[in-house]
PDB file of N, CA and C in Angstrom:
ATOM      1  N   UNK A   1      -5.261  15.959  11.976  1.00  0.00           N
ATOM      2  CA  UNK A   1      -4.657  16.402  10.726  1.00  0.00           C
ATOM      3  C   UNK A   1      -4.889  15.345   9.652  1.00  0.00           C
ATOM      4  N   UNK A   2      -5.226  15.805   8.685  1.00  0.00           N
ATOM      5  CA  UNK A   2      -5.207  14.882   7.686  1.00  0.00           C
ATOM      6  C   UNK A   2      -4.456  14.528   6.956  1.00  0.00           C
ATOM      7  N   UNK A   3      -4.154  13.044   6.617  1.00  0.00           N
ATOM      8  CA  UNK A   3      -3.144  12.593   5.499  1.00  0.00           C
ATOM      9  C   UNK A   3      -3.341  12.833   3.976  1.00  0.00           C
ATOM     10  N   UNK A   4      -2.656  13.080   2.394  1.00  0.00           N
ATOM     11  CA  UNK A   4      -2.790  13.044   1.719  1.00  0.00           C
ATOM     12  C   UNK A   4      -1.950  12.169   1.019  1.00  0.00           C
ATOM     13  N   UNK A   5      -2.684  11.442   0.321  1.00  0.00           N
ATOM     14  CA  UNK A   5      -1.747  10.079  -0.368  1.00  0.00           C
ATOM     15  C   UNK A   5      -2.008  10.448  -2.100  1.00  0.00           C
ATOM     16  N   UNK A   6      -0.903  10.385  -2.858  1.00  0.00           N
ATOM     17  CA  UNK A   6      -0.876  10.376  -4.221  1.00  0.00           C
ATOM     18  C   UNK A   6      -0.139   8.846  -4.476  1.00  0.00           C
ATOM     19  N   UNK A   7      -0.416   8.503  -5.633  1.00  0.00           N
ATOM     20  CA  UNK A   7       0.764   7.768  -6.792  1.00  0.00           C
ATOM     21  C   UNK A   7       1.110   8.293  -7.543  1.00  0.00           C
ATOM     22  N   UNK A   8       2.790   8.004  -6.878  1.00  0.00           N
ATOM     23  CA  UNK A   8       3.617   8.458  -8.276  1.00  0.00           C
ATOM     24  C   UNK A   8       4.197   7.397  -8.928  1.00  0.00           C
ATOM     25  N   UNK A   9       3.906   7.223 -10.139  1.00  0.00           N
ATOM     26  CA  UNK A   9       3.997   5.833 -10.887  1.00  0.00           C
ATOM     27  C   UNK A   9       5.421   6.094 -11.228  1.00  0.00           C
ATOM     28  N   UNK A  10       5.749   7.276 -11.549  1.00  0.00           N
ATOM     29  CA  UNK A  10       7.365   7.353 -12.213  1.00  0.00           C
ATOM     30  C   UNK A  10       8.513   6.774 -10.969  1.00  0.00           C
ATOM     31  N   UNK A  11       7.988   7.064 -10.143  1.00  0.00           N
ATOM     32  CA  UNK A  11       8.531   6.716  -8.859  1.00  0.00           C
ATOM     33  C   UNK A  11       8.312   4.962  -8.365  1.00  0.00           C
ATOM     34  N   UNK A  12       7.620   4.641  -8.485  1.00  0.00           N
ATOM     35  CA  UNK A  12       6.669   3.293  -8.280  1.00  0.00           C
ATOM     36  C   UNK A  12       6.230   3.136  -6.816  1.00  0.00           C
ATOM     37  N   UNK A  13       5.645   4.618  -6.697  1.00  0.00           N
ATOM     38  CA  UNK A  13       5.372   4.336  -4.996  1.00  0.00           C
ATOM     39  C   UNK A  13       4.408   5.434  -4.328  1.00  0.00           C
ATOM     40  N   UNK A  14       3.788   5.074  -3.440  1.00  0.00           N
ATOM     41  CA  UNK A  14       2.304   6.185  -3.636  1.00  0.00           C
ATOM     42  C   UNK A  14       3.606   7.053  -2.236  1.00  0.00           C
ATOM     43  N   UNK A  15       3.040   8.121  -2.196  1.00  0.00           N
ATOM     44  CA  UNK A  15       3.592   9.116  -1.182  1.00  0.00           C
ATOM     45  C   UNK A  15       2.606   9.854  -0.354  1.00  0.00           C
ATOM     46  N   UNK A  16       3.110  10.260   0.817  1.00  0.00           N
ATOM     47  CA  UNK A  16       1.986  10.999   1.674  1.00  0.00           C
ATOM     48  C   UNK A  16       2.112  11.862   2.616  1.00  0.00           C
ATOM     49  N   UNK A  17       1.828  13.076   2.564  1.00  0.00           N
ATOM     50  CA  UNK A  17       1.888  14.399   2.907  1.00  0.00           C
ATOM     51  C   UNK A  17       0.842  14.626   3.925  1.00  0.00           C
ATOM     52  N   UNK A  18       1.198  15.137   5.305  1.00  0.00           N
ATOM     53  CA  UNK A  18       0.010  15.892   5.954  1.00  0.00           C
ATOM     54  C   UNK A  18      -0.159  16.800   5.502  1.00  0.00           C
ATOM     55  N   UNK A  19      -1.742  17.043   5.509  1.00  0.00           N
ATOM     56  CA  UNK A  19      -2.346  18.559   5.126  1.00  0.00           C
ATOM     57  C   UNK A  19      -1.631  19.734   5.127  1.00  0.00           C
ATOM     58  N   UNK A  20      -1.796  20.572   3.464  1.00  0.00           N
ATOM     59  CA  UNK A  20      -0.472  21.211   3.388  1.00  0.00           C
ATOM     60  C   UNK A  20       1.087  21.366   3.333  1.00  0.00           C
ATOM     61  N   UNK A  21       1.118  20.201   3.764  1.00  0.00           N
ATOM     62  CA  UNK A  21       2.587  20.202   4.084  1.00  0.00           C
ATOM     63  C   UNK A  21       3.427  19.594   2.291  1.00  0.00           C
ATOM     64  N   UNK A  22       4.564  20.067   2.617  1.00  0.00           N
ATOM     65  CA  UNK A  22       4.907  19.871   1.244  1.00  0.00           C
ATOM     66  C   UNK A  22       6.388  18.660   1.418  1.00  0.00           C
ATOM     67  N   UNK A  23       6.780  18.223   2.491  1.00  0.00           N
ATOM     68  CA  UNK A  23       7.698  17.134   2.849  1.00  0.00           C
ATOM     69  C   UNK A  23       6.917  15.959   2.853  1.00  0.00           C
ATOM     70  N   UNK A  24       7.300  15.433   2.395  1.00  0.00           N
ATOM     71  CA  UNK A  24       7.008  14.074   2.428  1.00  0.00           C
ATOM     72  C   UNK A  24       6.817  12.642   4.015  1.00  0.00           C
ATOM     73  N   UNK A  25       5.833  12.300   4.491  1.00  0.00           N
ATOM     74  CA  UNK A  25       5.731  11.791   6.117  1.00  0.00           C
ATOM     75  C   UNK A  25       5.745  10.344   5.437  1.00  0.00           C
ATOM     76  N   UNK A  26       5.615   9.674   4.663  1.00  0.00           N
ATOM     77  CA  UNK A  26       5.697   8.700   4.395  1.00  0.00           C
ATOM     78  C   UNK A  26       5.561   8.008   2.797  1.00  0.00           C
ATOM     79  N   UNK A  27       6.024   6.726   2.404  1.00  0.00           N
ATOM     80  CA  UNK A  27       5.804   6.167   1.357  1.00  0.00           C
ATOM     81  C   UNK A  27       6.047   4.396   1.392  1.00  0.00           C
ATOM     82  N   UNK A  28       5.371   4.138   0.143  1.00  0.00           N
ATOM     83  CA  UNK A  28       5.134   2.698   0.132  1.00  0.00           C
ATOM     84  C   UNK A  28       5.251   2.227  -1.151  1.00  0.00           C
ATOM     85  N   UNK A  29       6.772   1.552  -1.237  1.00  0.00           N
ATOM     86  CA  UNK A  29       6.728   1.219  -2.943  1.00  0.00           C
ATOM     87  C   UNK A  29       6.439   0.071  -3.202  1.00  0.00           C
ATOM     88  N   UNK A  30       6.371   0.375  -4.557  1.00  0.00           N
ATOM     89  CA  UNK A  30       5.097  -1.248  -5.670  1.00  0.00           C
ATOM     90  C   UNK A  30       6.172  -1.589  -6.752  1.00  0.00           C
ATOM     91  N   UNK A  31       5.492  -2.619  -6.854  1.00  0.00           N
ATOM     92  CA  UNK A  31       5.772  -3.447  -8.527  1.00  0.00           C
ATOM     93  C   UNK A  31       4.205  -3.538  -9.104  1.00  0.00           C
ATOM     94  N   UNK A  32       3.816  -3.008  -9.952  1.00  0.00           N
ATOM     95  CA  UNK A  32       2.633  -3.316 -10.798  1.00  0.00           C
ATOM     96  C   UNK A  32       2.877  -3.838 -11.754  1.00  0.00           C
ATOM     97  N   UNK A  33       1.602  -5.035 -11.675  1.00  0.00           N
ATOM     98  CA  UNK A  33       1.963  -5.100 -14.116  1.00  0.00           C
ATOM     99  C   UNK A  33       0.105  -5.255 -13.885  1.00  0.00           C
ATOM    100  N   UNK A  34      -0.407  -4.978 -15.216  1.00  0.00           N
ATOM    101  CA  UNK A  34      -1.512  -5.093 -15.530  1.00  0.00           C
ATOM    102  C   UNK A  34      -2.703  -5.833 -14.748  1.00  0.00           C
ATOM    103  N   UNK A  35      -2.238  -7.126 -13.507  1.00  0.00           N
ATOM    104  CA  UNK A  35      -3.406  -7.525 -13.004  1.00  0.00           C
ATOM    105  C   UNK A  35      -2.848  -7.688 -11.216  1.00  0.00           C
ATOM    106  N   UNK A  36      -1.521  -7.015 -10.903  1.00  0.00           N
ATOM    107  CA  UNK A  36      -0.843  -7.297 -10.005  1.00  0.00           C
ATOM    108  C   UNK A  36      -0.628  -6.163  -9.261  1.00  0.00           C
ATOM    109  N   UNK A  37      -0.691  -5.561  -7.791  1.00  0.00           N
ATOM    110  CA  UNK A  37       0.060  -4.737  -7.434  1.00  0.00           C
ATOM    111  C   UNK A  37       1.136  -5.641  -6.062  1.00  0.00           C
ATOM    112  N   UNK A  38       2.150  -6.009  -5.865  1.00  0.00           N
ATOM    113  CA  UNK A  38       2.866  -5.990  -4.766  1.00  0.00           C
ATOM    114  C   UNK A  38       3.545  -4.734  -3.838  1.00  0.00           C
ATOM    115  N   UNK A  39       3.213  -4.617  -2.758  1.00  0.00           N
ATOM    116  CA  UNK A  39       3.399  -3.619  -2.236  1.00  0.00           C
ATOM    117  C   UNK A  39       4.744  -4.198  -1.481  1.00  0.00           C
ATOM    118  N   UNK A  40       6.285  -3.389  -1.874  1.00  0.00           N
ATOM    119  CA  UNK A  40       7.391  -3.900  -1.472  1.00  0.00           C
ATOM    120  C   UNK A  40       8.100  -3.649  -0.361  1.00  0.00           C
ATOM    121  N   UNK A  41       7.542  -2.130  -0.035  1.00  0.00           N
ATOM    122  CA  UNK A  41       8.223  -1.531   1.445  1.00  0.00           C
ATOM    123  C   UNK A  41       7.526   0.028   1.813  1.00  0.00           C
ATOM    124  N   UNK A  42       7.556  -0.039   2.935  1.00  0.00           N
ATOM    125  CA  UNK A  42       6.873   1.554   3.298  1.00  0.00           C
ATOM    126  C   UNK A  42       8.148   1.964   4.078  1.00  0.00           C
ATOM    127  N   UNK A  43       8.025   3.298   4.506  1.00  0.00           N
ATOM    128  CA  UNK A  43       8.692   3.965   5.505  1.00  0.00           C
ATOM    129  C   UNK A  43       7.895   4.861   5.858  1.00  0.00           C
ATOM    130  N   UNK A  44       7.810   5.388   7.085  1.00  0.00           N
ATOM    131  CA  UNK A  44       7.586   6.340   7.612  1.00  0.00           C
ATOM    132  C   UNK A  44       8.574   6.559   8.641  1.00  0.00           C
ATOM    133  N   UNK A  45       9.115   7.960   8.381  1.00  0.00           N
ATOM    134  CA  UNK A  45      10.045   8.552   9.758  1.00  0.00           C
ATOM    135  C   UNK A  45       9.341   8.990  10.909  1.00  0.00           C
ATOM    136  N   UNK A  46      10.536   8.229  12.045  1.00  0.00           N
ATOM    137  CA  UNK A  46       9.804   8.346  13.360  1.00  0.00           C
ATOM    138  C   UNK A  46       9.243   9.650  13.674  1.00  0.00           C
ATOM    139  N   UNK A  47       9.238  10.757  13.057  1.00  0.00           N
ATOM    140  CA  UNK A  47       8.282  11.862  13.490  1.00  0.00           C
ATOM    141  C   UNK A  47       7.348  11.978  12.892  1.00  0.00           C
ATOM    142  N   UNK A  48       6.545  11.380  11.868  1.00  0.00           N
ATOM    143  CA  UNK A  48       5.363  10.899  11.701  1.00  0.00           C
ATOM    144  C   UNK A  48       4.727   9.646  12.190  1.00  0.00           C
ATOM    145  N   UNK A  49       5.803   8.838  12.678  1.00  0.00           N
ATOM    146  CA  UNK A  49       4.553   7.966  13.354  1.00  0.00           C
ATOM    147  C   UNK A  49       3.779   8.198  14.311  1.00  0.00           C
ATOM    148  N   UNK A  50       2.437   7.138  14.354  1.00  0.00           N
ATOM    149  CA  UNK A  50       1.371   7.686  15.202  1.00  0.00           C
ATOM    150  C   UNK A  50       0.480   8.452  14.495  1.00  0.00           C
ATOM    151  N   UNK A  51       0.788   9.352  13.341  1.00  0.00           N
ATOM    152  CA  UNK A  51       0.204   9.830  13.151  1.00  0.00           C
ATOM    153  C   UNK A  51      -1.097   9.597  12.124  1.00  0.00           C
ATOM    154  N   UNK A  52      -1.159   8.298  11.588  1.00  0.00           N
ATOM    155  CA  UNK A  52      -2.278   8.025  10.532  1.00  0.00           C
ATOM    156  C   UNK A  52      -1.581   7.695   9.652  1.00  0.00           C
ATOM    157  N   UNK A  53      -0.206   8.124   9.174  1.00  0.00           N
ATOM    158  CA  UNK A  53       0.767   8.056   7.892  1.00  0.00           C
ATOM    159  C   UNK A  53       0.541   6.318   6.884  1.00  0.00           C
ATOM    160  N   UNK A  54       0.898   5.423   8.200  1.00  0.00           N
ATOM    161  CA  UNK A  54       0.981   4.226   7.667  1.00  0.00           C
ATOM    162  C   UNK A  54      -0.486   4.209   7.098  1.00  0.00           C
ATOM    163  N   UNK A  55      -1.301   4.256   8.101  1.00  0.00           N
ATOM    164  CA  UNK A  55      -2.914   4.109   7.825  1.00  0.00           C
ATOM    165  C   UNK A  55      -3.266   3.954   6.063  1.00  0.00           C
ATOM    166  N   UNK A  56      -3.001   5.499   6.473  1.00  0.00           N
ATOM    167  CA  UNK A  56      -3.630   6.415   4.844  1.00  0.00           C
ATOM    168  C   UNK A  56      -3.225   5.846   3.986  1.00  0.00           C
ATOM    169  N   UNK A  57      -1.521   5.557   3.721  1.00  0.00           N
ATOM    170  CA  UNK A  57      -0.737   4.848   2.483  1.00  0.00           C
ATOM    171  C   UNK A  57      -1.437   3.745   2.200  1.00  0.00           C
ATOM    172  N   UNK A  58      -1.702   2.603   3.217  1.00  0.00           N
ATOM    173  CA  UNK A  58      -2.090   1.074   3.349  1.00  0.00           C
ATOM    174  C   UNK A  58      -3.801   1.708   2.356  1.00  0.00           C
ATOM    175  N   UNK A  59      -4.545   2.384   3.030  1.00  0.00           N
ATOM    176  CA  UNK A  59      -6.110   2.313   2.737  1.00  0.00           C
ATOM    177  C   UNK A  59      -6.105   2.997   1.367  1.00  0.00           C
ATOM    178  N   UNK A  60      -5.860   3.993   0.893  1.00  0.00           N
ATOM    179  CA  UNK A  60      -5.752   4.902  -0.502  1.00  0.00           C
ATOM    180  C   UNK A  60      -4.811   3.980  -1.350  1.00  0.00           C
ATOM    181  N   UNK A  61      -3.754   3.587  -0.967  1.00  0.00           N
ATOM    182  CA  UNK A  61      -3.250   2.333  -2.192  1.00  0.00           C
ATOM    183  C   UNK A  61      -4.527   0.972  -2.318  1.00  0.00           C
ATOM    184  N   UNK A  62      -5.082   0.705  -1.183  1.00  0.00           N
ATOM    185  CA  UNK A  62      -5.703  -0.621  -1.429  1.00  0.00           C
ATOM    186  C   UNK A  62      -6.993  -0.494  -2.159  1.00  0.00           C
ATOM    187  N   UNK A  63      -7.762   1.038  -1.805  1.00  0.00           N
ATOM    188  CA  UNK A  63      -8.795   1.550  -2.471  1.00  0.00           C
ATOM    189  C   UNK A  63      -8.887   1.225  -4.254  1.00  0.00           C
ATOM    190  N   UNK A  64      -7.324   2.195  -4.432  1.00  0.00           N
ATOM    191  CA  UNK A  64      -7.169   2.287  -5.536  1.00  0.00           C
ATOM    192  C   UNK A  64      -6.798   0.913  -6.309  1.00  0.00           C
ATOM    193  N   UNK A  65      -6.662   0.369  -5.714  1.00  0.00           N
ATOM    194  CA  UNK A  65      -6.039  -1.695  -6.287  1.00  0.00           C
ATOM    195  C   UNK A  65      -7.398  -1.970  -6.674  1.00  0.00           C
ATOM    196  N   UNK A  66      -7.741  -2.086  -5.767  1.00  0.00           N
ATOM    197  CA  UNK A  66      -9.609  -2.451  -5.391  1.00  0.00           C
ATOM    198  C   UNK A  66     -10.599  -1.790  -7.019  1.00  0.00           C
ATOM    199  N   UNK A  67     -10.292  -0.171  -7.025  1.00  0.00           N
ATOM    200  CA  UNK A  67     -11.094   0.248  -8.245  1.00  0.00           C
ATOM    201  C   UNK A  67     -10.504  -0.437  -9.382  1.00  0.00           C
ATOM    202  N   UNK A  68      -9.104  -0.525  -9.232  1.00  0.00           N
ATOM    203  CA  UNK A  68      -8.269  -1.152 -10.931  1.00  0.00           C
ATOM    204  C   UNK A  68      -8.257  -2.358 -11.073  1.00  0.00           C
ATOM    205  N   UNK A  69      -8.861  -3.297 -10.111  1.00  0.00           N
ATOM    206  CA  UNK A  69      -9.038  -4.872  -9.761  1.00  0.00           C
ATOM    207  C   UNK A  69      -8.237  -5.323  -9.734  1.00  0.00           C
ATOM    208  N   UNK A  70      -7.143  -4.716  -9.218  1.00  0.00           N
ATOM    209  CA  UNK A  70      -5.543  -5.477  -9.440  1.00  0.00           C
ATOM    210  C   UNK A  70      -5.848  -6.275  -7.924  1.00  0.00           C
ATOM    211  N   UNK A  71      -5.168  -7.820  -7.806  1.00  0.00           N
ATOM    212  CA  UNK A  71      -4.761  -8.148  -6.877  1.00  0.00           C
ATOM    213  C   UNK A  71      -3.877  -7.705  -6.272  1.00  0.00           C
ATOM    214  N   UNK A  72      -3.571  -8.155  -5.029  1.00  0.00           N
ATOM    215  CA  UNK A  72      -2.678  -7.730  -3.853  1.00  0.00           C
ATOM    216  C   UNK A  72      -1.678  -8.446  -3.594  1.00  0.00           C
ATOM    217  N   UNK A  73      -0.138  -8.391  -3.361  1.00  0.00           N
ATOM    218  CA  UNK A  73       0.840  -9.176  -3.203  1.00  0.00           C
ATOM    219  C   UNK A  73       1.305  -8.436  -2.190  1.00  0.00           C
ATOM    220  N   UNK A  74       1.388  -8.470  -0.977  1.00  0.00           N
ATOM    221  CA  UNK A  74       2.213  -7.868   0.613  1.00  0.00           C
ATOM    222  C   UNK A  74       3.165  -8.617   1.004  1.00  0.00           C
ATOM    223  N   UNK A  75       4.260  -8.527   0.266  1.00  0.00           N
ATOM    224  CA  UNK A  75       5.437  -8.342   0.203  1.00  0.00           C
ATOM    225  C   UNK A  75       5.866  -7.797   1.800  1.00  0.00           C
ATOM    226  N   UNK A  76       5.980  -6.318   2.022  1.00  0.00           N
ATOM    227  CA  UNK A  76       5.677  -5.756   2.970  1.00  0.00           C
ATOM    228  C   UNK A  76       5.220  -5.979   4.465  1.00  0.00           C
ATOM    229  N   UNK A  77       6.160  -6.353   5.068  1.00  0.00           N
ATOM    230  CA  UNK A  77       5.811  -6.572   6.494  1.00  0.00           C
ATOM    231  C   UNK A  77       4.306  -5.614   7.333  1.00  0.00           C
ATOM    232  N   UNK A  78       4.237  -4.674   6.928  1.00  0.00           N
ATOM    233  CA  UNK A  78       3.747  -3.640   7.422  1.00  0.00           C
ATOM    234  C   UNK A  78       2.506  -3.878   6.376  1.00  0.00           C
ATOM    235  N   UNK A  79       2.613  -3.941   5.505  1.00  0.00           N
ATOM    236  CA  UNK A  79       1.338  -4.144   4.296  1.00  0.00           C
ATOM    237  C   UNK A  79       0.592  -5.493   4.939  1.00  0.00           C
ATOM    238  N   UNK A  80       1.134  -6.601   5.209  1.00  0.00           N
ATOM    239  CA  UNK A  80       0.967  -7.717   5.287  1.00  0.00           C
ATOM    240  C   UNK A  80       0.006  -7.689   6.629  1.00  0.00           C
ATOM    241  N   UNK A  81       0.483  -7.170   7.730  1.00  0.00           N
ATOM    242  CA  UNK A  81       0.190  -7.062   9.032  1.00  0.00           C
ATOM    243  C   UNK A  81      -0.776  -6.559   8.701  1.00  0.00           C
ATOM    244  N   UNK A  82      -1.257  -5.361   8.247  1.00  0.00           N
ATOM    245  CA  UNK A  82      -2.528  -4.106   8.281  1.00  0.00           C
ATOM    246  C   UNK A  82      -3.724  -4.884   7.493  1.00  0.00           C
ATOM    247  N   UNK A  83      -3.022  -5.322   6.312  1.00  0.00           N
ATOM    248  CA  UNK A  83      -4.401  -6.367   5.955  1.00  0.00           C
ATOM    249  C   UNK A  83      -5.048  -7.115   6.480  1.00  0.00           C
ATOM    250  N   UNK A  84      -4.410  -7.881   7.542  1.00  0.00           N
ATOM    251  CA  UNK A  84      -4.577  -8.640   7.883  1.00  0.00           C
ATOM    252  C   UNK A  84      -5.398  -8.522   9.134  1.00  0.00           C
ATOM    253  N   UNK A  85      -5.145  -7.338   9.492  1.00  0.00           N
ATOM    254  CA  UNK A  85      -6.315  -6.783  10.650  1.00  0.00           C
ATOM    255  C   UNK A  85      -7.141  -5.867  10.197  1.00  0.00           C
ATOM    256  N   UNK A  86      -7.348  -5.520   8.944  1.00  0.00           N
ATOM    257  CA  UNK A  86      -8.913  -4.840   8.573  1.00  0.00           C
ATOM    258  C   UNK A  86      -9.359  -6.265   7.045  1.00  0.00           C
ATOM    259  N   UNK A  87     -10.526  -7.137   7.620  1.00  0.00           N
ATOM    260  CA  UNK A  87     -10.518  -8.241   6.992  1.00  0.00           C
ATOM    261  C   UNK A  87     -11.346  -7.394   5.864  1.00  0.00           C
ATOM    262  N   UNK A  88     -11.942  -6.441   5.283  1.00  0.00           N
ATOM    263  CA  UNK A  88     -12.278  -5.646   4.100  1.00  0.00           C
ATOM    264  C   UNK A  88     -11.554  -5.625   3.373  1.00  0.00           C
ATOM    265  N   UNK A  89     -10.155  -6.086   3.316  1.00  0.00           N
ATOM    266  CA  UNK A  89      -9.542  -6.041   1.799  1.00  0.00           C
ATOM    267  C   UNK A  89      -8.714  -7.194   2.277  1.00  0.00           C
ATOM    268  N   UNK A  90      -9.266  -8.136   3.071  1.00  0.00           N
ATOM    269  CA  UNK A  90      -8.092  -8.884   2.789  1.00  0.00           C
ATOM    270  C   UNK A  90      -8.798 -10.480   1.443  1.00  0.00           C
ATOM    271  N   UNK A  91     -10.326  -9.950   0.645  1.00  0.00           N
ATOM    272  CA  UNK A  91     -10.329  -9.888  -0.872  1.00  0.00           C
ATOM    273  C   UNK A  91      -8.911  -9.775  -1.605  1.00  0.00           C
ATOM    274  N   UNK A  92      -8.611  -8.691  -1.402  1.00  0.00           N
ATOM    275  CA  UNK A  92      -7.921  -8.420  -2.889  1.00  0.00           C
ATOM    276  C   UNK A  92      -6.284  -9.424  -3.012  1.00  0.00           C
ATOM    277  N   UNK A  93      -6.037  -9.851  -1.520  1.00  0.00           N
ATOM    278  CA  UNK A  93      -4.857 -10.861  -1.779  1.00  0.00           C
ATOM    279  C   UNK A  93      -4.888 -11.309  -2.907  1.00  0.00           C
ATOM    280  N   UNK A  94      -3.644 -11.778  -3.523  1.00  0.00           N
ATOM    281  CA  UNK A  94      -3.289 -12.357  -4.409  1.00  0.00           C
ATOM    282  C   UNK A  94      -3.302 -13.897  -4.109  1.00  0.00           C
ATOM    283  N   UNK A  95      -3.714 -15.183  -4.623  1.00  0.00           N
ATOM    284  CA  UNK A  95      -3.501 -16.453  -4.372  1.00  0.00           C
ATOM    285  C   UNK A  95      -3.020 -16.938  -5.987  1.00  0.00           C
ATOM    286  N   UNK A  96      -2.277 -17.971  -5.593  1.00  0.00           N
ATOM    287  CA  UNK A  96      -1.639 -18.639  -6.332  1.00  0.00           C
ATOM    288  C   UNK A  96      -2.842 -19.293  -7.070  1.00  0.00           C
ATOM    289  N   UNK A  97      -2.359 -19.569  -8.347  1.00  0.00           N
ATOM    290  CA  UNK A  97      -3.323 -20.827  -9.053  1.00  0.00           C
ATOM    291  C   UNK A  97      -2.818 -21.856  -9.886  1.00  0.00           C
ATOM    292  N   UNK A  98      -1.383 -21.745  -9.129  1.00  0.00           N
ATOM    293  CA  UNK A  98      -0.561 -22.714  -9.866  1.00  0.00           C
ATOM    294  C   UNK A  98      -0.533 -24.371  -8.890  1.00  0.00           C
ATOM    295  N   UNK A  99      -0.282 -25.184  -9.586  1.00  0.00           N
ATOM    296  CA  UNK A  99      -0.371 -26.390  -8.523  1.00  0.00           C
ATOM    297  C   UNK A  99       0.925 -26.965  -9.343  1.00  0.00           C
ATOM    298  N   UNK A 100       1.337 -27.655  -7.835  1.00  0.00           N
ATOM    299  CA  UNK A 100       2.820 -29.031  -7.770  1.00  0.00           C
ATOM    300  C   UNK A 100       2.393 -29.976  -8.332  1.00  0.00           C
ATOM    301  N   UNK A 101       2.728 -30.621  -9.430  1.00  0.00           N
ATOM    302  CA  UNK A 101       2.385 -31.813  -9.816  1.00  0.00           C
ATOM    303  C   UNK A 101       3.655 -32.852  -9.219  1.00  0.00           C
ATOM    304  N   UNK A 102       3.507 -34.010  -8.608  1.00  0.00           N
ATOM    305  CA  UNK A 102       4.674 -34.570  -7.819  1.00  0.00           C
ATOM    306  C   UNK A 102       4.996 -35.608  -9.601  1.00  0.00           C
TER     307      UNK A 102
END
């Protein structure tokens, strides 16, 4: 079955629907500003897991970061983890460029 992932910006959080279906199997909310996305929390209910839910949210949000060149802030336990095992976006992290002066 396939996942479908939108952003809903009014919302601040992409959402994701199996094929057809009109309930909602999962979501993953953000903070954006112009060069930033932090991804702050997902859920998926235990009767969608397993099913791709997390997948889809993690890859169609990072896609879309990726086209808008926004860096990545994983906030997100679950964001944090998934990046971190497909090394293809783990580019878009966000790093600091601030330094401690003692």
């Amino acid at each position: 079955m396939t996942v479908e992932v939108k952003d809903v910006p009014k919302a601040r959080r992409y959402e994701a629907r199996l094929e057809g279906g009109s309930e909602i199997a999962g979501i993953a909310e953000y903070i954006r500003t112009a060069e930033l996305i932090a991804f702050v929390h997902t859920e998926v209910p235990s009767r969608y897991e397993g099913q791709g839910v997390g997948a889809a949210l993690a890859r169609a949000s990072l896609d879309e970061a990726r086209s808008a060149n926004l860096r990545v802030l994983a906030i997100c336990p679950f964001y944090a983890g998934w990046i971190a095992r497909h090394p293809e976006y783990q580019d878009l992290l966000y790093q600091s460029r601030s330094k401690v002066h003692d």
